[in-house]
N, C-alpha and C. Protein backbone atom coordinates (compact mmCIF):
# COMPACT_ATOMS: atom_id res chain seq x y z
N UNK A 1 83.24 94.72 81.63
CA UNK A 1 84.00 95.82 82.16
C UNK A 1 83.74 95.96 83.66
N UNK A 2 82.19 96.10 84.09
CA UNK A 2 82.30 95.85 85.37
C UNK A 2 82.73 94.72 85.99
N UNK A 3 82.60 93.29 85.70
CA UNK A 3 83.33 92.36 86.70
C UNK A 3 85.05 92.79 86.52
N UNK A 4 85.46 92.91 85.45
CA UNK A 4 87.25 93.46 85.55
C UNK A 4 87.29 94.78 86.91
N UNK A 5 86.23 95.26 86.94
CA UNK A 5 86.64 96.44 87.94
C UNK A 5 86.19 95.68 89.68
N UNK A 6 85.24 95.17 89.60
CA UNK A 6 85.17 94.10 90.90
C UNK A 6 86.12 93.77 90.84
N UNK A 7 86.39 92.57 89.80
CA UNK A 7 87.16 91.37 90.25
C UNK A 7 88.90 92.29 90.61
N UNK A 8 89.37 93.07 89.92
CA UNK A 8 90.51 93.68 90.04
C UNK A 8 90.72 95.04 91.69
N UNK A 9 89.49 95.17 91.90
CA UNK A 9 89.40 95.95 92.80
C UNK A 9 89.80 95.01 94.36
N UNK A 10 88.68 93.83 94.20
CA UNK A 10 88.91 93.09 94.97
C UNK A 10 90.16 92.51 95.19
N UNK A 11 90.76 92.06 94.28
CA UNK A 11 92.61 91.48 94.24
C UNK A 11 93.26 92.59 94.81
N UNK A 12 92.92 93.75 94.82
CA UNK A 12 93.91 94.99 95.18
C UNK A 12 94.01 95.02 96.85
N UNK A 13 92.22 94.85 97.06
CA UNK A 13 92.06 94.95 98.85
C UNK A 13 92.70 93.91 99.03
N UNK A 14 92.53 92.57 98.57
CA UNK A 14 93.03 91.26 99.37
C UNK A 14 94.58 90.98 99.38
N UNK A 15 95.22 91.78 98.23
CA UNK A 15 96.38 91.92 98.09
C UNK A 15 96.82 92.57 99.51
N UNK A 16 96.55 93.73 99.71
CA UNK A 16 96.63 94.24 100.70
C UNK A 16 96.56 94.32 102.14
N UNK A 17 95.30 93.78 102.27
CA UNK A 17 94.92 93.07 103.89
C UNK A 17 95.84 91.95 104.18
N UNK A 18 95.89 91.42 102.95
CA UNK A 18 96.52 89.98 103.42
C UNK A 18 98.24 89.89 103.02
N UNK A 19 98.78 90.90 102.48
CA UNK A 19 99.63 90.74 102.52
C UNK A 19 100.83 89.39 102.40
N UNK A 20 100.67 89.24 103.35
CA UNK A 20 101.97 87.58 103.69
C UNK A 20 101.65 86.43 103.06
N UNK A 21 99.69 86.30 102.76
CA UNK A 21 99.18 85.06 102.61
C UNK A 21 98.61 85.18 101.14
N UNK A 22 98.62 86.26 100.27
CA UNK A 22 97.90 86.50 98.90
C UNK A 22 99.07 85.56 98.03
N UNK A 23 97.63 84.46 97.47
CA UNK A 23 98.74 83.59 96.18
C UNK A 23 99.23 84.77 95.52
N UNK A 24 99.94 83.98 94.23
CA UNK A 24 100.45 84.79 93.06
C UNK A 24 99.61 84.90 92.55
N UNK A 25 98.72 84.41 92.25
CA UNK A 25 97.87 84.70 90.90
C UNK A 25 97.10 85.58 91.16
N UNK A 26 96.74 86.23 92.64
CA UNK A 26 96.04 87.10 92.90
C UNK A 26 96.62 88.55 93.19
N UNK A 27 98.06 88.36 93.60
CA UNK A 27 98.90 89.33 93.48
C UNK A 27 99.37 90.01 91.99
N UNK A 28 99.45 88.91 90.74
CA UNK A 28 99.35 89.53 89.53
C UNK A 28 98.14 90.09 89.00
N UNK A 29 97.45 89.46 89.56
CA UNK A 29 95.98 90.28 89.10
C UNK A 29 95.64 91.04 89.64
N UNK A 30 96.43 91.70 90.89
CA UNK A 30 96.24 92.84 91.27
C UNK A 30 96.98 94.07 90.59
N UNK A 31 98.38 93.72 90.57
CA UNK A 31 99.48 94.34 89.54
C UNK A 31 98.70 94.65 88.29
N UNK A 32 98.56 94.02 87.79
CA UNK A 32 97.63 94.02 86.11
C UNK A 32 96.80 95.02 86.28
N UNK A 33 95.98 94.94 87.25
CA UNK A 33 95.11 95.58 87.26
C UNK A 33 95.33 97.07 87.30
N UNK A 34 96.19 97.45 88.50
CA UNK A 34 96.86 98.90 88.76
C UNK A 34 97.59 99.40 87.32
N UNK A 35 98.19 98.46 86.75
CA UNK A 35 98.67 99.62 85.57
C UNK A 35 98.11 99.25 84.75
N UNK A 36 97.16 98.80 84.48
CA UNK A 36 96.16 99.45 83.10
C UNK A 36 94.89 99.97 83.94
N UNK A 37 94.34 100.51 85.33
CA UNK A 37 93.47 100.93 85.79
C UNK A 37 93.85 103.23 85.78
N UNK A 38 95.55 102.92 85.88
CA UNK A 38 96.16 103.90 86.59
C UNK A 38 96.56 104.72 85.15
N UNK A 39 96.82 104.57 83.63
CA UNK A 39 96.81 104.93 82.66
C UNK A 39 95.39 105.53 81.98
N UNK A 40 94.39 104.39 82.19
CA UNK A 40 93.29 104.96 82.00
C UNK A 40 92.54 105.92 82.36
N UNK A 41 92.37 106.10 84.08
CA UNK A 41 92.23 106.98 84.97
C UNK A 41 92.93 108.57 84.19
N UNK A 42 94.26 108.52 84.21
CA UNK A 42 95.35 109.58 84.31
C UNK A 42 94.41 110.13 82.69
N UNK A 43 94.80 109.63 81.53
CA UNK A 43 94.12 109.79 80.06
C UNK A 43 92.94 110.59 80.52
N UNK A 44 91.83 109.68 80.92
CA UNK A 44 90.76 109.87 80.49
C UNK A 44 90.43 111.48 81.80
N UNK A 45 91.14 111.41 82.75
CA UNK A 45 91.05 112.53 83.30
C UNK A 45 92.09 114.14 82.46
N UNK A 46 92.56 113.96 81.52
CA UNK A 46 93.82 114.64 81.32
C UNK A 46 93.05 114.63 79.72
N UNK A 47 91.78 115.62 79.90
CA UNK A 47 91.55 115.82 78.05
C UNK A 47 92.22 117.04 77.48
N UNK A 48 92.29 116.79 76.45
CA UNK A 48 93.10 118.07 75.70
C UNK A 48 92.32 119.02 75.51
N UNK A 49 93.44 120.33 75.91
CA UNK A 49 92.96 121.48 75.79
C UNK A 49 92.09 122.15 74.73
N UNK A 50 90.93 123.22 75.02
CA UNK A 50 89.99 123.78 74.27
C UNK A 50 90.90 124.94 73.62
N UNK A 51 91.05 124.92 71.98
CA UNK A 51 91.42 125.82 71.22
C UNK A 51 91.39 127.27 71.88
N UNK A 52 92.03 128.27 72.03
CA UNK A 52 91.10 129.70 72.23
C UNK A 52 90.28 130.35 71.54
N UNK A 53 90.25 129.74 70.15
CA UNK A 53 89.13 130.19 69.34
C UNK A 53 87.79 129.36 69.04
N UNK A 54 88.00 128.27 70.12
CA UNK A 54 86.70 127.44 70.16
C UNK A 54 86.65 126.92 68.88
N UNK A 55 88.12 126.62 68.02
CA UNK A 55 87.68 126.02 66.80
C UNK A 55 87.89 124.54 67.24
């Protein structure tokens, strides 16, 4: 889990800096990365509401 968050973090910067010169394969693995990084994030920040009766 942590190298997927390196390795995908890193494709995101290099995607970025480099723009003009990022292969594909590093540009999809940046893509990949953003939407299953950006679902998880959203979920796991977004817990469901506490009953009002604390049941």
């Amino acid at each position: 889990m942590v190298v997927y968050l390196m390795v995908g973090l890193v494709a995101v910067v290099g995607w970025v800096v480099r723009a003009g010169a990022t292969p594909e394969l590093v540009r999809v693995l940046a893509t990949t990365f953003l939407g299953l990084a950006i679902p998880i994030v959203a979920s796991y920040l977004n817990a469901p509401p506490t009953p009002p009766n604390g049941v």
